[in-house]
Structure formats: structure tokens, C-alpha cells
Protein backbone atom coordinates (compact mmCIF):
# COMPACT_ATOMS: atom_id res chain seq x y z
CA UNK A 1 17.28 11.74 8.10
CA UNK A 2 14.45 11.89 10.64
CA UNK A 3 15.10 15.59 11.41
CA UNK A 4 15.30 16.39 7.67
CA UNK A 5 11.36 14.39 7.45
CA UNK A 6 10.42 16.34 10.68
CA UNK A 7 11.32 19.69 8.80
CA UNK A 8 9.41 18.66 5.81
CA UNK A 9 6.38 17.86 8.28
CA UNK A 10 6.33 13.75 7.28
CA UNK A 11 7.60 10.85 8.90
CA UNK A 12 9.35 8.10 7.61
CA UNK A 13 6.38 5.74 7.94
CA UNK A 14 4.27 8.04 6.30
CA UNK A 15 6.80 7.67 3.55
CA UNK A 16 6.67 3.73 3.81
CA UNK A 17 3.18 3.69 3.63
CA UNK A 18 2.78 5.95 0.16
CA UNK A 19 5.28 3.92 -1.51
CA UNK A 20 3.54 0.53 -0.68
CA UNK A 21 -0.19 2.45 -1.94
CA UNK A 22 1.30 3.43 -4.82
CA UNK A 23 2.93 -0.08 -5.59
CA UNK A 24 -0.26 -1.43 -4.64
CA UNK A 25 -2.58 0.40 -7.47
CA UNK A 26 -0.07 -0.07 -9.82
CA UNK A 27 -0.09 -3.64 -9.76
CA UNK A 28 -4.05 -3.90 -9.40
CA UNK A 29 -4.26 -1.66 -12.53
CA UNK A 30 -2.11 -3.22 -14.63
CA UNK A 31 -1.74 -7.11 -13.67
CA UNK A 32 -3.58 -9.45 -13.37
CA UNK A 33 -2.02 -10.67 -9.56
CA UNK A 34 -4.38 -11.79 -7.53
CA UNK A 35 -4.96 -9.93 -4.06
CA UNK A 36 -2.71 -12.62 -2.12
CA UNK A 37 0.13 -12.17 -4.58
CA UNK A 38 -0.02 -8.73 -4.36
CA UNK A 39 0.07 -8.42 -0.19
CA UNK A 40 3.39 -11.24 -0.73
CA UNK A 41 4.99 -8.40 -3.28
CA UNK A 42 4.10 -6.00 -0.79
CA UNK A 43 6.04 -7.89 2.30
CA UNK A 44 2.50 -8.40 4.11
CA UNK A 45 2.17 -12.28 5.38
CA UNK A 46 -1.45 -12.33 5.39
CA UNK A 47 -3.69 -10.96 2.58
CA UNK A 48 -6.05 -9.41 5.17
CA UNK A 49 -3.45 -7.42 6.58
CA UNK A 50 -2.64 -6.37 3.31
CA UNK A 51 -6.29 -5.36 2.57
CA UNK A 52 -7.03 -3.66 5.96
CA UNK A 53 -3.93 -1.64 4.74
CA UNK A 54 -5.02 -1.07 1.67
CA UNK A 55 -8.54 0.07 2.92
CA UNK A 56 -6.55 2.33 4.96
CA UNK A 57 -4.85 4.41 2.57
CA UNK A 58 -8.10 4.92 0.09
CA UNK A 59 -11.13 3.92 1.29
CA UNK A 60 -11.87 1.40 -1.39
CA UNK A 61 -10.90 -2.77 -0.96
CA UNK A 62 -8.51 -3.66 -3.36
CA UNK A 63 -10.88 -5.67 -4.89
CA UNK A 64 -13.78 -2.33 -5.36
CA UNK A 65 -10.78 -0.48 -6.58
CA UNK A 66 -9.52 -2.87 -9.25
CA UNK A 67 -12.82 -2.74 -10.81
């Protein structure tokens, strides 16, 4: 599996991490989970982590973006 990412020029973290933002704006844009419930759903132990995370992959907090 990890040669087949290489060839496609991603890596399976990369992977992990797009399928945890996309989770992540779903569920701001259509619940109404708060930030801490969200980083649980997301397997993150501490909301900040969570947020730093989200910050990560676009810029915004989760709390800017849900707005």
C-alpha cells in the first residue's frame, strides 16, 4: 500500500489527515456539536489538539470557520 501512495505522490498520513478535515467541516456545518465533541468524534483527547489541527489544515479556528 505505501508504494502504491508513493506512486501517487501522497502518504498515508496525508490521507489520514484529509479524511479527519473533511469530517471535521462536515460536522461544524451541519451540527450543532460543540468543538470538544467534535475533537472526541475525531479521536483527539484534548480539544486544543484538535483545534491546532484543525488550524492546520485551513487556516481558520473551527470556531471562525463555523461562522
Amino acid at each position: 500500500m505505501r508504494r502504491k501512495l508513493k506512486e501517487q505522490g501522497v502518504t498515508f498520513q496525508q490521507l489520514v489527515n484529509e479524511e479527519q478535515s473533511k469530517k471535521a467541516r462536515h460536522y461544524l456545518l451541519t451540527t450543532e456539536f460543540n468543538i470538544e465533541q467534535i475533537s472526541t468524534r475525531l479521536g483527539y483527547s484534548e480539544s486544543a489538539s484538535f483545534i491546532h489541527a484543525f488550524k492546520r489544515w485551513t487556516g481558520k479556528t473551527p470556531k471562525y470557520y463555523r461562522a
